[in-house]
PDB file of N, CA and C in Angstrom:
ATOM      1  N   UNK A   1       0.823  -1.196   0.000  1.00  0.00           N
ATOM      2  CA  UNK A   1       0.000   0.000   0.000  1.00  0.00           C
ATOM      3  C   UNK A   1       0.866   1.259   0.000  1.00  0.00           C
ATOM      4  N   UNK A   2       1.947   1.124   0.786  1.00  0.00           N
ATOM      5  CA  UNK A   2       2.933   2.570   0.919  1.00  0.00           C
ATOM      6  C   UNK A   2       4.112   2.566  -0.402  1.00  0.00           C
ATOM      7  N   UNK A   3       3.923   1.722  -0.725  1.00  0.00           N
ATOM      8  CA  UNK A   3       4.718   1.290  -2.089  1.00  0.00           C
ATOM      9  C   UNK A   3       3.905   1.823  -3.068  1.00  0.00           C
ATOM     10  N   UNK A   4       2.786   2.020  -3.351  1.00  0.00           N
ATOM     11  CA  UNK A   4       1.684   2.234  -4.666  1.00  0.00           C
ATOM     12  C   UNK A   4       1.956   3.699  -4.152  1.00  0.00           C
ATOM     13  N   UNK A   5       1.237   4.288  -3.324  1.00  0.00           N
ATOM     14  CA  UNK A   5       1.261   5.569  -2.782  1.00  0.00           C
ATOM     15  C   UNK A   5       2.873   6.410  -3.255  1.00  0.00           C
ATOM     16  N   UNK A   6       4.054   5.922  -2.878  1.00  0.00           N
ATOM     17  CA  UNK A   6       5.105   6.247  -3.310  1.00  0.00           C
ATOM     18  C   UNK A   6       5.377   6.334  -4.769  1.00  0.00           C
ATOM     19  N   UNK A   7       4.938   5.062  -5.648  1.00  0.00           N
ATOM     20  CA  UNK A   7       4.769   5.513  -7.089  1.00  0.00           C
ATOM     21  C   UNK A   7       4.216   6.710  -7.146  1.00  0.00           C
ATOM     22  N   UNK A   8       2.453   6.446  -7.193  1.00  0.00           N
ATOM     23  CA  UNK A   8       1.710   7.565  -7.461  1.00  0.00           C
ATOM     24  C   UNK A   8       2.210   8.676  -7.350  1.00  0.00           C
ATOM     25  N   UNK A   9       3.225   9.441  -5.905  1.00  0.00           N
ATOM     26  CA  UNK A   9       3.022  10.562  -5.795  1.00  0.00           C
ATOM     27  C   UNK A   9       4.494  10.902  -7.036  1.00  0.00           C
ATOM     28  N   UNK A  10       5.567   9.742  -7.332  1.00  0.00           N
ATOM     29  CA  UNK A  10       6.675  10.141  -8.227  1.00  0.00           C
ATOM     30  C   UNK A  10       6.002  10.385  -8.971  1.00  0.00           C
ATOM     31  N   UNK A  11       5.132   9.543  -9.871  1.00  0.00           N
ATOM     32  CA  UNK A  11       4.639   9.443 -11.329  1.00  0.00           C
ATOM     33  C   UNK A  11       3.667  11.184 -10.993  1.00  0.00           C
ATOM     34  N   UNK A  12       2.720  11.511 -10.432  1.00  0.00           N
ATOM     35  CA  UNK A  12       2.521  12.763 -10.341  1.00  0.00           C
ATOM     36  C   UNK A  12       3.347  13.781 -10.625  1.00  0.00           C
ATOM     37  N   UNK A  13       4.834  13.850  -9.643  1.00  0.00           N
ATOM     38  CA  UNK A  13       5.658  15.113 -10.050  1.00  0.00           C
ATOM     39  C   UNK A  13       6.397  14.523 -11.131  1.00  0.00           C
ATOM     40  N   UNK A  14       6.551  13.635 -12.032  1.00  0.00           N
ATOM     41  CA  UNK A  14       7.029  14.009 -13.371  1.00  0.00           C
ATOM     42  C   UNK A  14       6.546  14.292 -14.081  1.00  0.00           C
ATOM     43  N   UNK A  15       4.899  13.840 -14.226  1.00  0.00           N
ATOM     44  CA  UNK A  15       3.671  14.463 -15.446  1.00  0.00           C
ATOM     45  C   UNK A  15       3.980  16.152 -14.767  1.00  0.00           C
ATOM     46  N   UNK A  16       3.925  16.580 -13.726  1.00  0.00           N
ATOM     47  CA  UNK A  16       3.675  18.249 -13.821  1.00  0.00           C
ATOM     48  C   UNK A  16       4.826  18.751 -14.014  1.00  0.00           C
ATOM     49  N   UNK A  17       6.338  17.840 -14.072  1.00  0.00           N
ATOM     50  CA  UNK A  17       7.426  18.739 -14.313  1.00  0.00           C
ATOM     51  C   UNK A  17       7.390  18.663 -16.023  1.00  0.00           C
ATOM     52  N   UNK A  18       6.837  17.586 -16.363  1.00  0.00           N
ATOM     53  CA  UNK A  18       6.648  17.578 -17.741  1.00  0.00           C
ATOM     54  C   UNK A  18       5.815  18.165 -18.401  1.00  0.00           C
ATOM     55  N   UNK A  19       4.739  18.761 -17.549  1.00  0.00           N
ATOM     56  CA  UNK A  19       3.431  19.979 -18.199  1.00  0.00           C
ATOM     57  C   UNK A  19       4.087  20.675 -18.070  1.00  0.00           C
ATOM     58  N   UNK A  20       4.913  21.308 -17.216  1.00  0.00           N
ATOM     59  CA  UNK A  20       5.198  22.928 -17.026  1.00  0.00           C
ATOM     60  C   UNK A  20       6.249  23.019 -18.152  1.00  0.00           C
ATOM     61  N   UNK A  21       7.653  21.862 -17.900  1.00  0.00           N
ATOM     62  CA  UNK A  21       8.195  22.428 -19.522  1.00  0.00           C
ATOM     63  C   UNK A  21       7.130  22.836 -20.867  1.00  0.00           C
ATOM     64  N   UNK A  22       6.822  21.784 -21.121  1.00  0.00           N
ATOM     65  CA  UNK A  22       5.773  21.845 -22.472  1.00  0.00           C
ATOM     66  C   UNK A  22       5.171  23.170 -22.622  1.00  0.00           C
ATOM     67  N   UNK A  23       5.016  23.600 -21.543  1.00  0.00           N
ATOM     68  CA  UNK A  23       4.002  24.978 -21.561  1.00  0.00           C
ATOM     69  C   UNK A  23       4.898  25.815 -21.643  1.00  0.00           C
ATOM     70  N   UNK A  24       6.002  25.699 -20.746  1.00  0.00           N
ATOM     71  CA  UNK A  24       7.110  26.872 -20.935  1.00  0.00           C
ATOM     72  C   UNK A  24       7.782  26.956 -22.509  1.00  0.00           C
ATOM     73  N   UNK A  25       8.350  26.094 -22.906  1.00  0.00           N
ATOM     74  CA  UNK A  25       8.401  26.182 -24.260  1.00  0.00           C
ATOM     75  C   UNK A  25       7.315  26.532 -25.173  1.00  0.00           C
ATOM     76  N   UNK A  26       6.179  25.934 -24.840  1.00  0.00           N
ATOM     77  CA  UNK A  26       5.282  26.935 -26.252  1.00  0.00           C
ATOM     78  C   UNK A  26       4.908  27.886 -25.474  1.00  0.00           C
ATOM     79  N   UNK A  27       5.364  28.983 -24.641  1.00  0.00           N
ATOM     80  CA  UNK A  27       5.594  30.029 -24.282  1.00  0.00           C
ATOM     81  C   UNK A  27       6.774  30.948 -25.403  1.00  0.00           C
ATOM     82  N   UNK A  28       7.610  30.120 -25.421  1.00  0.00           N
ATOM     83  CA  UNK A  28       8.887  30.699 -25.339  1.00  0.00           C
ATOM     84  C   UNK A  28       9.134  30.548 -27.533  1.00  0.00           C
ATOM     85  N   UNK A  29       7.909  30.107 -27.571  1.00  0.00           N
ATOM     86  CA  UNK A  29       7.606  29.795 -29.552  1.00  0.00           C
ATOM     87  C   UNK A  29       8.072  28.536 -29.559  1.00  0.00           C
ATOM     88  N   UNK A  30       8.446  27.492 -28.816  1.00  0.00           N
ATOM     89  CA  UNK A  30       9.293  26.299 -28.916  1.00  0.00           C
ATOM     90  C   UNK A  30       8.314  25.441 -29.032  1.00  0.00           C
ATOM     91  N   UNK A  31       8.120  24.664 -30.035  1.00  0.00           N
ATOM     92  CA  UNK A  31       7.164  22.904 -29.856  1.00  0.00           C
ATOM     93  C   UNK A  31       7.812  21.868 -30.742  1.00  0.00           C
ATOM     94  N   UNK A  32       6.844  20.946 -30.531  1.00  0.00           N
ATOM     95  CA  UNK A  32       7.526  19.713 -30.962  1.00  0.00           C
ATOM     96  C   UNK A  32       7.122  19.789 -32.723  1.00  0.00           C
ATOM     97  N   UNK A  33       6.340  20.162 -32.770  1.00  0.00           N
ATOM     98  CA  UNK A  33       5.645  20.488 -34.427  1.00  0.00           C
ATOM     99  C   UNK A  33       6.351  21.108 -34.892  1.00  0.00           C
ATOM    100  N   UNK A  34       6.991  22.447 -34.680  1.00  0.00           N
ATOM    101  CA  UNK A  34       7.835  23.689 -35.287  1.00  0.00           C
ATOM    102  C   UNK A  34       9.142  23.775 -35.436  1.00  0.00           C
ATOM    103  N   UNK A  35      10.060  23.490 -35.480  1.00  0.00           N
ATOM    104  CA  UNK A  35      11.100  23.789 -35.491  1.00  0.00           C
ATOM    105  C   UNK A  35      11.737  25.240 -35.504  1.00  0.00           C
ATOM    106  N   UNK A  36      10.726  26.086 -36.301  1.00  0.00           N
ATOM    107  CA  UNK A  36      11.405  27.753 -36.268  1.00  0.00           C
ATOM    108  C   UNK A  36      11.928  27.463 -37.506  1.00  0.00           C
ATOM    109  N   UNK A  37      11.870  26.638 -38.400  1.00  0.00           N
ATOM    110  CA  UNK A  37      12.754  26.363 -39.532  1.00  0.00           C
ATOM    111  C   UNK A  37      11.576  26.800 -40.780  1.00  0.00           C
ATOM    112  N   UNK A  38      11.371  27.962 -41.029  1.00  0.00           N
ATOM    113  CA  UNK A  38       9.865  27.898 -42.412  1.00  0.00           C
ATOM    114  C   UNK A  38      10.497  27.518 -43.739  1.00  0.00           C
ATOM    115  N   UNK A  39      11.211  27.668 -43.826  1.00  0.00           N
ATOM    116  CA  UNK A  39      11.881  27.741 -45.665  1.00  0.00           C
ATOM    117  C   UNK A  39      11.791  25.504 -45.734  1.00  0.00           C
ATOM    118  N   UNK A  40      11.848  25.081 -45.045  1.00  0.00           N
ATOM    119  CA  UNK A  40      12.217  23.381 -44.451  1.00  0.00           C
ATOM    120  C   UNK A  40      10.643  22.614 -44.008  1.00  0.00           C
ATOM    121  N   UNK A  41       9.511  24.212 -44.163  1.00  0.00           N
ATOM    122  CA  UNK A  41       8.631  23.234 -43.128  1.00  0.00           C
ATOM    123  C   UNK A  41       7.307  22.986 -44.476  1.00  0.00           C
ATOM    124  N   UNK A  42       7.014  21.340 -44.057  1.00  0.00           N
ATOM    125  CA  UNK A  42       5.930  20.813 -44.867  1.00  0.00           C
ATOM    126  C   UNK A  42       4.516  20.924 -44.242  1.00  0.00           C
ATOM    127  N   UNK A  43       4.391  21.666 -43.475  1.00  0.00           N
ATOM    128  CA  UNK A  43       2.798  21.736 -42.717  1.00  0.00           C
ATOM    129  C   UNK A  43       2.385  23.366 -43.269  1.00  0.00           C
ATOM    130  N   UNK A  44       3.159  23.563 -44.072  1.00  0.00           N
ATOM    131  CA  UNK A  44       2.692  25.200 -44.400  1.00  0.00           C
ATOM    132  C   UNK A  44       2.528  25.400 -45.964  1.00  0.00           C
ATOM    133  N   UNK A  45       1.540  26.049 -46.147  1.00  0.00           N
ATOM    134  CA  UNK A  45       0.914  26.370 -47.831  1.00  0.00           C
ATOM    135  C   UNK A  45       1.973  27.098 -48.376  1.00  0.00           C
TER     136      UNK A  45
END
């Protein structure tokens, strides 16, 4: 029981250290879709 509880609460703080990057970068213009590269990019008309 204190073993599950101990997962849970790790697996919790890596999903929110892993939301807050994600968010901080597409803050910052950074994602996984974009590169910042337009002349290279195939998702654009």
């Amino acid at each position: 029981m204190v073993g599950t509880a101990i997962v849970l609460v790790i697996l919790i703080v890596v999903v929110t250290i892993a939301t807050k990057s994600l968010i901080k970068d597409k803050k910052n213009g950074k994602s996984i879709s974009c590169g910042g590269d337009c002349k290279n990019c195939h998702g654009c008309h």
